[in-house]
Structure formats: structure tokens, C-alpha cells
C-alpha atoms as a PDB file:
ATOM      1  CA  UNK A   1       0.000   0.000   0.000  1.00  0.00           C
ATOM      2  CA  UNK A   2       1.464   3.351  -0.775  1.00  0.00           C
ATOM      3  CA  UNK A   3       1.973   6.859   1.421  1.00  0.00           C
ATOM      4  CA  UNK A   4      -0.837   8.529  -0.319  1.00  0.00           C
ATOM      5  CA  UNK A   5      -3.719   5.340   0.211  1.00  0.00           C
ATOM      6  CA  UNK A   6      -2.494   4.626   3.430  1.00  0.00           C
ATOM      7  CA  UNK A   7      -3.153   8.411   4.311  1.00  0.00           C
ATOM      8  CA  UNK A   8      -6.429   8.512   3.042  1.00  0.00           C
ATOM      9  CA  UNK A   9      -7.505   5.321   5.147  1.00  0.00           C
ATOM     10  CA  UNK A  10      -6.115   7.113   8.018  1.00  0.00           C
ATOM     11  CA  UNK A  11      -7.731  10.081   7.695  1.00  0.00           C
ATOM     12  CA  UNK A  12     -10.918   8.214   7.052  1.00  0.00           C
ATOM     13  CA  UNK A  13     -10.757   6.034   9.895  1.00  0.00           C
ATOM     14  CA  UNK A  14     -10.372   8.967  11.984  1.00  0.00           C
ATOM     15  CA  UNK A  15     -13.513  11.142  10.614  1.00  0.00           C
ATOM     16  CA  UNK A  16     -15.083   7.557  11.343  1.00  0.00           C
ATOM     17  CA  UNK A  17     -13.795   7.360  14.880  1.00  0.00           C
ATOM     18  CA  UNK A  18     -15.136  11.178  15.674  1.00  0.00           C
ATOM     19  CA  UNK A  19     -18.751  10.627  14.302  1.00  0.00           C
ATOM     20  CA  UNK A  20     -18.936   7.475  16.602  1.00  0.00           C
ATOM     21  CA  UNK A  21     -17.723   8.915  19.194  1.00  0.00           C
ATOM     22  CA  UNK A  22     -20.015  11.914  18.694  1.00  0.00           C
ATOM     23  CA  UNK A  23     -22.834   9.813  18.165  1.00  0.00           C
ATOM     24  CA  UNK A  24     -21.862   7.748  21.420  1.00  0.00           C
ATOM     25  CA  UNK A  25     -21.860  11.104  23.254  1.00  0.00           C
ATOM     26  CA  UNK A  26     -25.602  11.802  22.747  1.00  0.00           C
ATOM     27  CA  UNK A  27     -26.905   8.765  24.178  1.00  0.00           C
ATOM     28  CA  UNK A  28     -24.637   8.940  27.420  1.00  0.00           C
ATOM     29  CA  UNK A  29     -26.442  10.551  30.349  1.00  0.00           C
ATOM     30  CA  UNK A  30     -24.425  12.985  32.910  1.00  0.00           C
ATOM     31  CA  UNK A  31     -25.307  11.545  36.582  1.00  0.00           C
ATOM     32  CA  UNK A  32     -27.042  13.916  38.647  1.00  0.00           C
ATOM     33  CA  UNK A  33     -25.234  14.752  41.857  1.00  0.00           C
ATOM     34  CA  UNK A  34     -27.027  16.704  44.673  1.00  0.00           C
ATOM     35  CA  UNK A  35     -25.114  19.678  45.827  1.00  0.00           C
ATOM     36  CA  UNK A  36     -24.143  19.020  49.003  1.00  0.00           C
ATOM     37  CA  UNK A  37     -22.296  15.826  47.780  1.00  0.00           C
ATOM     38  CA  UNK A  38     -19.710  17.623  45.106  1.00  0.00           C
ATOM     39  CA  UNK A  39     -16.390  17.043  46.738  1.00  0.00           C
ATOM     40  CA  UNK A  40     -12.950  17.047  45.615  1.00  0.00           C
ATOM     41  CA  UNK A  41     -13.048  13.337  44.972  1.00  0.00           C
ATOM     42  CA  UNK A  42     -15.509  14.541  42.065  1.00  0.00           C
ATOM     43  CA  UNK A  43     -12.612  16.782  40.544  1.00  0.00           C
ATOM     44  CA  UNK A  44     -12.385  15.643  36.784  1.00  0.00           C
ATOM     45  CA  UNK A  45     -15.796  14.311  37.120  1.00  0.00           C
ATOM     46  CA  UNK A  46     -18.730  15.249  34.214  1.00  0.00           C
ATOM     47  CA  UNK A  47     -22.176  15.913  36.751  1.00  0.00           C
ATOM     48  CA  UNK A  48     -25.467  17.736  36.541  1.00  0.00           C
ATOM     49  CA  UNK A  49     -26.336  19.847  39.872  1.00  0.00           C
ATOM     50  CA  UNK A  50     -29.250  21.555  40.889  1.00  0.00           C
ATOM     51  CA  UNK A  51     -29.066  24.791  42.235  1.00  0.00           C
ATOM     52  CA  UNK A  52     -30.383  28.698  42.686  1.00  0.00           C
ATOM     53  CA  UNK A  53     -27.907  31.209  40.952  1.00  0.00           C
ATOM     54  CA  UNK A  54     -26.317  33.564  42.934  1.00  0.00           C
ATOM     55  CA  UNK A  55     -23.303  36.168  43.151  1.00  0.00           C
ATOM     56  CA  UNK A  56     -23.342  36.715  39.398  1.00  0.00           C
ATOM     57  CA  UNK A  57     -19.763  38.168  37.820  1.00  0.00           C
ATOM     58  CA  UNK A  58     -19.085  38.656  34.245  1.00  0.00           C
ATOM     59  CA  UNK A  59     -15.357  39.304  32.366  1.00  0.00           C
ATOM     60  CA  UNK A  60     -15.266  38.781  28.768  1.00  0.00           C
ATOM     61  CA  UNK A  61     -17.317  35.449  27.542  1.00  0.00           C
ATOM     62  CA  UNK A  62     -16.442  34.138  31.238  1.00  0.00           C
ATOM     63  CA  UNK A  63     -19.249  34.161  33.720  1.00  0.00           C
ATOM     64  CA  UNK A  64     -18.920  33.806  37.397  1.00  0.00           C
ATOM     65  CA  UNK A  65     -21.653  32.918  39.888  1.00  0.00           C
ATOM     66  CA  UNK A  66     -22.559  30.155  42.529  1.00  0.00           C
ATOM     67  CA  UNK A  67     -25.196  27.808  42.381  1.00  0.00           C
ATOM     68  CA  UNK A  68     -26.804  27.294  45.731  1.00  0.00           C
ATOM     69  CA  UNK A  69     -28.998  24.133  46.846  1.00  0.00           C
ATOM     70  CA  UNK A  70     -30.327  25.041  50.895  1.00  0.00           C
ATOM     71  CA  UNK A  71     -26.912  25.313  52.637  1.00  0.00           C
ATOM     72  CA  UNK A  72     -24.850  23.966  50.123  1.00  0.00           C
ATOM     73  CA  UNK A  73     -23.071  25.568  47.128  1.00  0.00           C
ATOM     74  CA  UNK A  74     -20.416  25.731  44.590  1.00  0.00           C
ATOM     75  CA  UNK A  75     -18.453  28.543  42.669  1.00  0.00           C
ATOM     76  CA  UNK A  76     -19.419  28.022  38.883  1.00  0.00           C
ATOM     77  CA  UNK A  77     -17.904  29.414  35.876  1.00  0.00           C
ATOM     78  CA  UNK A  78     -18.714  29.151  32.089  1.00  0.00           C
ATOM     79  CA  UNK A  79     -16.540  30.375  29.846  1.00  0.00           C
ATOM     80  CA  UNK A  80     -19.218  31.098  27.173  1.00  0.00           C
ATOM     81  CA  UNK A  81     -22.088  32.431  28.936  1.00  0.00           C
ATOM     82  CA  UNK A  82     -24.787  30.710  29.760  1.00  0.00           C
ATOM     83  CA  UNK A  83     -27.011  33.642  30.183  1.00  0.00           C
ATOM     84  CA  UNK A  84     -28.311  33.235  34.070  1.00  0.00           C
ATOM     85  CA  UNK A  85     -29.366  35.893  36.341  1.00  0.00           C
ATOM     86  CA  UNK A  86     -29.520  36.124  40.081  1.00  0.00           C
ATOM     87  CA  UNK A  87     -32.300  33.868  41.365  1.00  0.00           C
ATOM     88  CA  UNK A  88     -32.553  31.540  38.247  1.00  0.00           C
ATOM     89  CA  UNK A  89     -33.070  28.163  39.379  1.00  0.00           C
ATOM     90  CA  UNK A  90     -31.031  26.203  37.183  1.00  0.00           C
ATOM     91  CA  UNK A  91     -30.125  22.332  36.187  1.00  0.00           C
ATOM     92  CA  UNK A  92     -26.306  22.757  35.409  1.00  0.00           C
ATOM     93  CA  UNK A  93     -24.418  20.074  33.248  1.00  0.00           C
ATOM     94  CA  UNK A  94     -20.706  20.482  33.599  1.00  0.00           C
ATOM     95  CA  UNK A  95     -17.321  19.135  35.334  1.00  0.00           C
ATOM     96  CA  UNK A  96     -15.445  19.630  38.834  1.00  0.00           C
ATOM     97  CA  UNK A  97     -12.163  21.019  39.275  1.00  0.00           C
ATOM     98  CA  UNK A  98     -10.000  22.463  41.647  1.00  0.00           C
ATOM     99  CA  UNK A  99      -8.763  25.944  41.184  1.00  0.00           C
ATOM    100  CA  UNK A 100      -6.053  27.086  43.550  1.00  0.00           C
ATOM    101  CA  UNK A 101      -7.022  24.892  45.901  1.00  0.00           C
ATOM    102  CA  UNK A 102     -10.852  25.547  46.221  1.00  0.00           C
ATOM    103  CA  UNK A 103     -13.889  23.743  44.234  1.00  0.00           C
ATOM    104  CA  UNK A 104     -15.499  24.919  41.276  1.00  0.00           C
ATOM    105  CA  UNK A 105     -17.865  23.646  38.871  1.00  0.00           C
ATOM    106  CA  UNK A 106     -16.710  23.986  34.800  1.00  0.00           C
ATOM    107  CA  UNK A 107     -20.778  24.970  33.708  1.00  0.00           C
ATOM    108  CA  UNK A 108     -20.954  23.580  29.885  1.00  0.00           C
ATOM    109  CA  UNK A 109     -24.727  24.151  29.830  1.00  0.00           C
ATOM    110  CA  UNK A 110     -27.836  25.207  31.729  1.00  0.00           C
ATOM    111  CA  UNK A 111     -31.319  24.574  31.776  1.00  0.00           C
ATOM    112  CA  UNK A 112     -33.910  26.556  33.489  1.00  0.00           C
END
């Protein structure tokens, strides 16, 4: 097999890999974790939370605010907004990290 076929079947193989695994993607459900459970052991983790938005920030396309759920909460930040306002209750989909030390939740999307 030459350079040039092998390339192609490479390539190929590849846009087949990426519809897959964009197809695959759809039909996998982000668990729902209740508020007062997100820990650091969930750093790197892909949840949904539940919470009241509060403590809105904006700089740029980054947004800044915490989602609250009773006495329980979590910084949040999206960096393309998400459009919430103070007092939004929200269903968050997103990841946890740890940013200089403290928690915060990587918001991908938001329902309301």
C-alpha cells in the first residue's frame, strides 16, 4: 500500500472514529449529583447539579456565579455564557475542578 492510500484510510478512519464517538456522546447521560455531595473526589468528574444562581460576575465570555442548593453551594464558571441571572433556578451540566485549591464547577450548559 502506498503513502498517499495509506493516508487517506487514516484520515478516514479517523472522521469515522469522531462521528462514533459523537454519536456515542448523545446517548450517554451525565449523573445527577445533589449539591451538598460535590467534593474534591468529584474533581475531573462530568455531573449535573441543581441549584439557585447567585453572586453573578461577568469578564469577557467568562461568567462567574454560585449555584446554591439550601446550605450547600459551589463557585461556577462558564466560559461562554450561559445567560443566568440572580435567582434563576437552574439544572447545570458540567465538570469539577479544583482551582487554587478551592472547588469549582466547569458549567458547559444550563437549563432553566
Amino acid at each position: 500500500m502506498n503513502r498517499e492510500r495509506l493516508f487517506r484510510l487514516c484520515a478516514l478512519l479517523a472522521g469515522v472514529g469522531l462521528v462514533v464517538l459523537y454519536a456515542a456522546d448523545q446517548y450517554v447521560e451525565t449523573p445527577y449529583v445533589d449539591l451538598q455531595e460535590v467534593d474534591r473526589g468529584d474533581a475531573g468528574r462530568n455531573i449535573r447539579v441543581n441549584g439557585t444562581v447567585t453572586e453573578t460576575g461577568v469578564s469577557g465570555d467568562t461568567e462567574f456565579f454560585t449555584l446554591r442548593d439550601g446550605n450547600s453551594s459551589v463557585q461556577a464558571v462558564s466560559f461562554s455564557r450561559v445567560g443566568v441571572s440572580e435567582g434563576d433556578r437552574v439544572s447545570a451540566r458540567g465538570h469539577v475542578s479544583m482551582y487554587h485549591g478551592k472547588l469549582e464547577f466547569i458549567v458547559e450548559e444550563t437549563q432553566k
